[in-house]
N, C-alpha and C. Protein backbone atom coordinates (compact mmCIF):
# COMPACT_ATOMS: atom_id res chain seq x y z
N UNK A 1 1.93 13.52 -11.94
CA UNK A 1 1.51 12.63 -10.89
C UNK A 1 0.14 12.07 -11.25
N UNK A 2 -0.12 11.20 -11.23
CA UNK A 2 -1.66 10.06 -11.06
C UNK A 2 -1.49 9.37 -10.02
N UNK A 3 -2.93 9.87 -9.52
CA UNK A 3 -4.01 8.89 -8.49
C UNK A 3 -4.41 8.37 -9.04
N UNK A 4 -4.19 7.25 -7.52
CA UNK A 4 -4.94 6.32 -8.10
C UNK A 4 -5.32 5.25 -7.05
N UNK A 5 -5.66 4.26 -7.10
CA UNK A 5 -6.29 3.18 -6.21
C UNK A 5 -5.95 2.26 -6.67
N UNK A 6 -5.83 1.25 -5.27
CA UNK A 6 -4.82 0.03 -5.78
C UNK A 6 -5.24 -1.39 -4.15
N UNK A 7 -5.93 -1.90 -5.00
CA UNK A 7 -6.04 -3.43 -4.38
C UNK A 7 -5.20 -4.31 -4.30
N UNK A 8 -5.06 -5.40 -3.26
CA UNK A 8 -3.81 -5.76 -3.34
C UNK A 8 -3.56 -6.68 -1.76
N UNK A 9 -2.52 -7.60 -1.73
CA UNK A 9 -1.89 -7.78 -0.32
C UNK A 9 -1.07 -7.62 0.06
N UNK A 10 -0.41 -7.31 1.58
CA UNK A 10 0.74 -7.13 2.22
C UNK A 10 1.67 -8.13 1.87
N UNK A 11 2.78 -7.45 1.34
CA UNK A 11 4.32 -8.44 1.28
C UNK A 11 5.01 -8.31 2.28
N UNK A 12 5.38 -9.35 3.19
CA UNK A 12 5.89 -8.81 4.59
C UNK A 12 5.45 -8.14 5.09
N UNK A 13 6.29 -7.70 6.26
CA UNK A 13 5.54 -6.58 7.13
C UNK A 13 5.95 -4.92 7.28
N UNK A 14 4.77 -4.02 6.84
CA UNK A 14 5.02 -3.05 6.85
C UNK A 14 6.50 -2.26 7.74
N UNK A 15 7.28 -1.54 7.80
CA UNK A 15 7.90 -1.27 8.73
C UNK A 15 7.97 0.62 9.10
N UNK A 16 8.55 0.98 10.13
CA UNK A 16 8.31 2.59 10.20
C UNK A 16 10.10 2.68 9.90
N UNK A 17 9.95 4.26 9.96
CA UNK A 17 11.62 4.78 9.79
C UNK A 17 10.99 6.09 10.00
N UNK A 18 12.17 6.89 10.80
CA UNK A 18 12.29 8.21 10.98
C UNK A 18 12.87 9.08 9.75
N UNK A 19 12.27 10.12 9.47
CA UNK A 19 13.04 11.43 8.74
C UNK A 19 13.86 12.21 8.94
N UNK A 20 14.55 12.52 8.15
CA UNK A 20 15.33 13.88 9.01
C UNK A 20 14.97 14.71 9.88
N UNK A 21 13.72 15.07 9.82
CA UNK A 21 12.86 16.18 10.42
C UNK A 21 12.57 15.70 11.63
N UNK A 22 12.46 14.25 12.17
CA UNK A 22 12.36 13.62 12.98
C UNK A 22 11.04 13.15 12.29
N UNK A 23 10.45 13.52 12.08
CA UNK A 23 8.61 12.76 11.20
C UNK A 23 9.05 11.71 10.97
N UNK A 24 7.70 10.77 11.53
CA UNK A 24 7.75 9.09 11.18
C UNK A 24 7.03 9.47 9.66
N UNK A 25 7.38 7.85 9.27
CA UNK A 25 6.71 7.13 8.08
C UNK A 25 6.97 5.75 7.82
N UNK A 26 5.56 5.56 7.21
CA UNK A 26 5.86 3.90 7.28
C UNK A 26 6.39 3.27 5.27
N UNK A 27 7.25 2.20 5.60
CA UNK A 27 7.10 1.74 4.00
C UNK A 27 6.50 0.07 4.20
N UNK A 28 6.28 -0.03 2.91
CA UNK A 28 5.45 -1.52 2.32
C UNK A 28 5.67 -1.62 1.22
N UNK A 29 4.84 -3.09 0.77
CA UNK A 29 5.17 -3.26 -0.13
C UNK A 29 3.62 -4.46 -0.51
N UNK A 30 3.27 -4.21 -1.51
CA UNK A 30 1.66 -5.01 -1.73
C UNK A 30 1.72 -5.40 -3.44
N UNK A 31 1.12 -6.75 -2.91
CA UNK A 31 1.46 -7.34 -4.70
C UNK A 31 -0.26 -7.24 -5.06
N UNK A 32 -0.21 -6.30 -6.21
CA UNK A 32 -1.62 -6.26 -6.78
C UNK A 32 -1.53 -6.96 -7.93
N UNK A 33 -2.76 -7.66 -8.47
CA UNK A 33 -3.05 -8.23 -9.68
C UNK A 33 -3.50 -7.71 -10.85
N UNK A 34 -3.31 -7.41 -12.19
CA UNK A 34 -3.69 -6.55 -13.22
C UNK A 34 -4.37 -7.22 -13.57
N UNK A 35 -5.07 -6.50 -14.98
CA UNK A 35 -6.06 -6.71 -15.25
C UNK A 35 -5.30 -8.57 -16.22
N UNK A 36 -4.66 -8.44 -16.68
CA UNK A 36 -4.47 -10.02 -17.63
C UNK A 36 -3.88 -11.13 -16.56
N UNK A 37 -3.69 -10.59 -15.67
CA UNK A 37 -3.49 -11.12 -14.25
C UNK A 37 -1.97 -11.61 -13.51
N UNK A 38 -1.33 -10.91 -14.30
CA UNK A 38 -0.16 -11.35 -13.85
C UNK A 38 0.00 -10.17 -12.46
N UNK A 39 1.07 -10.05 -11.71
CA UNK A 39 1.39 -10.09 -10.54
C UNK A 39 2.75 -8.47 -10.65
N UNK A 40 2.08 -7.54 -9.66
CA UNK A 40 2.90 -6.07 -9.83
C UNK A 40 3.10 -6.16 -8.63
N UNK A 41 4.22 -5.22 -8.01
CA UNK A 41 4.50 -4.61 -6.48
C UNK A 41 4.46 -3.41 -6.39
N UNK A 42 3.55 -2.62 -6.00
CA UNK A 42 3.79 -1.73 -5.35
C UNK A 42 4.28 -1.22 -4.31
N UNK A 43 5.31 -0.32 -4.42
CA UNK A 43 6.14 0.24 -3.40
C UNK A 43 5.41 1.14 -2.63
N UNK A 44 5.16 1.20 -1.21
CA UNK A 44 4.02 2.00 -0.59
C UNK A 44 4.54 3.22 0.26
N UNK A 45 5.04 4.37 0.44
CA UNK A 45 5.04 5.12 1.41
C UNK A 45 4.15 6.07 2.15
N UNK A 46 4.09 6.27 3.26
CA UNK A 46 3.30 7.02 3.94
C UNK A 46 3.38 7.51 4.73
N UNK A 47 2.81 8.78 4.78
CA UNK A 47 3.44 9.95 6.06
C UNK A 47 2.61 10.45 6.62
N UNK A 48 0.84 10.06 6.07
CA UNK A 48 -0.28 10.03 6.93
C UNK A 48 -0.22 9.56 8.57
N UNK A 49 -0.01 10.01 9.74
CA UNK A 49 -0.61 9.40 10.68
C UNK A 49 -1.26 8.16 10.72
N UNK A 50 -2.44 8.45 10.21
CA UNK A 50 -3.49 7.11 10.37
C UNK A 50 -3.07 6.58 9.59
N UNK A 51 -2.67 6.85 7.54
CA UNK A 51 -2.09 5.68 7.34
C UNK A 51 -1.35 4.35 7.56
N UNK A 52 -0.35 5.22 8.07
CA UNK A 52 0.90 4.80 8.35
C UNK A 52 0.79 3.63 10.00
N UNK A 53 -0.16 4.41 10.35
CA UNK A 53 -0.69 3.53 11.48
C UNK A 53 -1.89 2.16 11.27
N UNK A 54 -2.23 2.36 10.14
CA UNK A 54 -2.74 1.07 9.40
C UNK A 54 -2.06 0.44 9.29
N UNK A 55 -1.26 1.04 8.31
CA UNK A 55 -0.27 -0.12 7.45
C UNK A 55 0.45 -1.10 8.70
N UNK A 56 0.71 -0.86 9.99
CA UNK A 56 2.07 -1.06 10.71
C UNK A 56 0.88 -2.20 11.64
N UNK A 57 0.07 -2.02 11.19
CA UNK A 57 -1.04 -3.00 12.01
C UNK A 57 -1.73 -3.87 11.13
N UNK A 58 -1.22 -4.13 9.98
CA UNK A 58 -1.61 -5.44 9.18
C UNK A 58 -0.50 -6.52 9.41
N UNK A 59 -0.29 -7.48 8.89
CA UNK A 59 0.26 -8.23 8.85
C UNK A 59 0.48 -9.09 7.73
N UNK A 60 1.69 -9.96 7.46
CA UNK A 60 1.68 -10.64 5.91
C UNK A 60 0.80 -11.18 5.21
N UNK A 61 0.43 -10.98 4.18
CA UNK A 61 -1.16 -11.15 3.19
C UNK A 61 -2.04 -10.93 3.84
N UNK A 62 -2.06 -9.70 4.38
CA UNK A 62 -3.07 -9.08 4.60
C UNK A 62 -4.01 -8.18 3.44
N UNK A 63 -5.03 -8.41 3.17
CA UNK A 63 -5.53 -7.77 2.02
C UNK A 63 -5.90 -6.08 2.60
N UNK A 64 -5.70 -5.41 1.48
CA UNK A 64 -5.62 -4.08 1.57
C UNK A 64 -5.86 -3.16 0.53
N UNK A 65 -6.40 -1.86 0.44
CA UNK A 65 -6.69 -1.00 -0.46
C UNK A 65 -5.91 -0.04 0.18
N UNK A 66 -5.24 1.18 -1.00
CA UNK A 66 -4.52 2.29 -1.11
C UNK A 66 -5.18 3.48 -2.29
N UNK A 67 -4.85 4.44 -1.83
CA UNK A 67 -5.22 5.57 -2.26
C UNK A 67 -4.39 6.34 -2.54
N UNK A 68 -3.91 6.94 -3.22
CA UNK A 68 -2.61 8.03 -3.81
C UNK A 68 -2.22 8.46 -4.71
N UNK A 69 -0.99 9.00 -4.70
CA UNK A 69 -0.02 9.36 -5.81
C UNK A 69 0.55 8.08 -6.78
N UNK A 70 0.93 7.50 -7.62
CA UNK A 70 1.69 7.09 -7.84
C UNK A 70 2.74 7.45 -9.26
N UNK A 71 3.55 6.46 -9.35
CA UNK A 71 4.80 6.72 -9.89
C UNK A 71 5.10 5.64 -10.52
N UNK A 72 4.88 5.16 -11.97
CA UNK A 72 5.09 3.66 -13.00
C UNK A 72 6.70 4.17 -12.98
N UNK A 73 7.10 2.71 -12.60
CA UNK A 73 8.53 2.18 -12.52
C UNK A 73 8.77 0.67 -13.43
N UNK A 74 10.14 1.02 -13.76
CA UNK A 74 10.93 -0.63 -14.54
C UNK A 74 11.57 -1.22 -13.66
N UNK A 75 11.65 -2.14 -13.04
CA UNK A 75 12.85 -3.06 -12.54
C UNK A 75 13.67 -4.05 -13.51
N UNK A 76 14.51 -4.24 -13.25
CA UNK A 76 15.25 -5.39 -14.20
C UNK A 76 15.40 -6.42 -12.86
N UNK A 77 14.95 -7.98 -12.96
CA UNK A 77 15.41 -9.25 -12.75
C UNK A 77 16.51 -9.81 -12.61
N UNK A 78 16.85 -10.89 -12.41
CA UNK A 78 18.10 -11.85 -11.85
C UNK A 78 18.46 -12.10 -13.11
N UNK A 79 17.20 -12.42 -14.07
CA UNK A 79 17.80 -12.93 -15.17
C UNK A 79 17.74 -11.94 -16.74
N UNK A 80 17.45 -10.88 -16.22
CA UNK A 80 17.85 -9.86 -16.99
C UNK A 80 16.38 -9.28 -17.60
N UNK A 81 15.16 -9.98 -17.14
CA UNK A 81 13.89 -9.35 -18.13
C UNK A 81 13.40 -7.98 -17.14
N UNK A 82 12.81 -7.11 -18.27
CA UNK A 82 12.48 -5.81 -17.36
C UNK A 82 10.92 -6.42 -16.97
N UNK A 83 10.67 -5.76 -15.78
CA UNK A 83 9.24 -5.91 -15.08
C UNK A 83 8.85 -4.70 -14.56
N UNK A 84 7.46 -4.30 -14.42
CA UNK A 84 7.12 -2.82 -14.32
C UNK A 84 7.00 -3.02 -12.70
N UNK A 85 6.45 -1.94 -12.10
CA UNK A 85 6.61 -1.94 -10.60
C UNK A 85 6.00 -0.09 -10.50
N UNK A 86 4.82 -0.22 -9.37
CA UNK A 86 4.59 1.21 -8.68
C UNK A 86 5.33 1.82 -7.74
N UNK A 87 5.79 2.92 -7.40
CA UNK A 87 5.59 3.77 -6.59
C UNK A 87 4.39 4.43 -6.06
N UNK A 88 3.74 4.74 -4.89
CA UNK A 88 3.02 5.23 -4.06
C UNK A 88 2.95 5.60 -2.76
N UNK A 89 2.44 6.68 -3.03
CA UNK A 89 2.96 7.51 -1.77
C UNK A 89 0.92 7.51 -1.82
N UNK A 90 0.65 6.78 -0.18
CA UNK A 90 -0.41 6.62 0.32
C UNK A 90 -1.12 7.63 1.21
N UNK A 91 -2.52 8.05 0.79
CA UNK A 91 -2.59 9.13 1.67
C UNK A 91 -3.91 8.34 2.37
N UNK A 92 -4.69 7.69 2.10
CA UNK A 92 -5.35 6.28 2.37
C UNK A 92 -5.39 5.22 2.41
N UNK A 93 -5.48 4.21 3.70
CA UNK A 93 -5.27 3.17 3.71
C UNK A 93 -6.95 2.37 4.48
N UNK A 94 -7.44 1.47 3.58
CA UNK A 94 -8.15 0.69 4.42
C UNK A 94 -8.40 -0.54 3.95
N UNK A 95 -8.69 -1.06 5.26
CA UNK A 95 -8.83 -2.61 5.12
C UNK A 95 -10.16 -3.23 5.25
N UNK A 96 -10.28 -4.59 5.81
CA UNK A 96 -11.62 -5.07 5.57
C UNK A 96 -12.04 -4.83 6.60
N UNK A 97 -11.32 -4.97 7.60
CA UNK A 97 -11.85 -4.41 9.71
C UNK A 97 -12.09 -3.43 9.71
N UNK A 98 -11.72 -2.38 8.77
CA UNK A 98 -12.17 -0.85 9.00
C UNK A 98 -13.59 -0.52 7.76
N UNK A 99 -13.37 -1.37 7.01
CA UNK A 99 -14.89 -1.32 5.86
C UNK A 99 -16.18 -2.19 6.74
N UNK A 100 -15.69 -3.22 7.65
CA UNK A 100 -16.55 -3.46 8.14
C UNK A 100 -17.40 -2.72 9.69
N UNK A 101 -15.79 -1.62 9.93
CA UNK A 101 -16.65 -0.58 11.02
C UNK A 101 -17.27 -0.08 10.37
N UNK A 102 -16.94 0.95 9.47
CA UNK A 102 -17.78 1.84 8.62
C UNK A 102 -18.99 1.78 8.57
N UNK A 103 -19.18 0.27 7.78
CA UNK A 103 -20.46 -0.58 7.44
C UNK A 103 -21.75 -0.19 8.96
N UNK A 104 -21.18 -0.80 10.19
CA UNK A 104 -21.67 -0.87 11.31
C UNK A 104 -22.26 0.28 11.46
N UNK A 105 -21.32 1.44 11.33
CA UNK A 105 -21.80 2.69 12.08
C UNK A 105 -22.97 3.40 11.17
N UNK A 106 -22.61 3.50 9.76
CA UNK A 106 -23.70 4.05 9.07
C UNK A 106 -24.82 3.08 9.08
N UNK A 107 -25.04 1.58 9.67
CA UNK A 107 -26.40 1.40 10.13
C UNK A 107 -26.56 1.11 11.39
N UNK A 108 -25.93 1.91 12.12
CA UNK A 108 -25.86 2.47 13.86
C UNK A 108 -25.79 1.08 14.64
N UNK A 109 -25.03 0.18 13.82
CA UNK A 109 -24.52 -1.08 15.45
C UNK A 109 -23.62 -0.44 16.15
């Protein structure tokens, strides 16, 4: 397993689903940019509470940072070329509304 951190925006909209166990979790999906700049998806799951309660309160291109596990994946295309793709399982989620509370409180607005 590698952590790791991952910048990026919301593809659609996050959604929840129940477990067997009855435990919520939310999935997503966020297109980050590499370094030569072409264009990855990360697959997002989360079973954090607060994560998961982030994620379900952004909305499409919403910009976002993740924190986690992840998991390098291949997809194959329509037209047959392979393309890489993450798995992540999120145990942090924050955005710019919550970097900008942060900000506030550690200089006491």
């Amino acid at each position: 397993m590698v952590e790791g951190l991952i910048a990026g925006t919301l593809v659609g909209l996050a959604e929840t689903r129940q477990g067997k166990n009855g435990s919520s979790f939310a999935l997503a999906k966020v297109k980050a940019t590499t370094g030569d700049g072409e264009s990855l998806i990360v697959n997002v799951i989360a079973f954090a509470a607060e994560a998961s309660a982030t994620l379900m309160a952004l909305d499409d291109g919403d910009a976002v940072a993740l924190a986690g596990a992840l998991t390098p994946k291949v997809w194959t295309d329509k037209q047959g070329n392979t393309r890489p793709a993450l798995d992540m399982v999120a145990t942090q989620v924050l955005t710019a509304y919550q970097g900008s509370q942060k900000r506030d409180a550690v200089n006491g607005a």
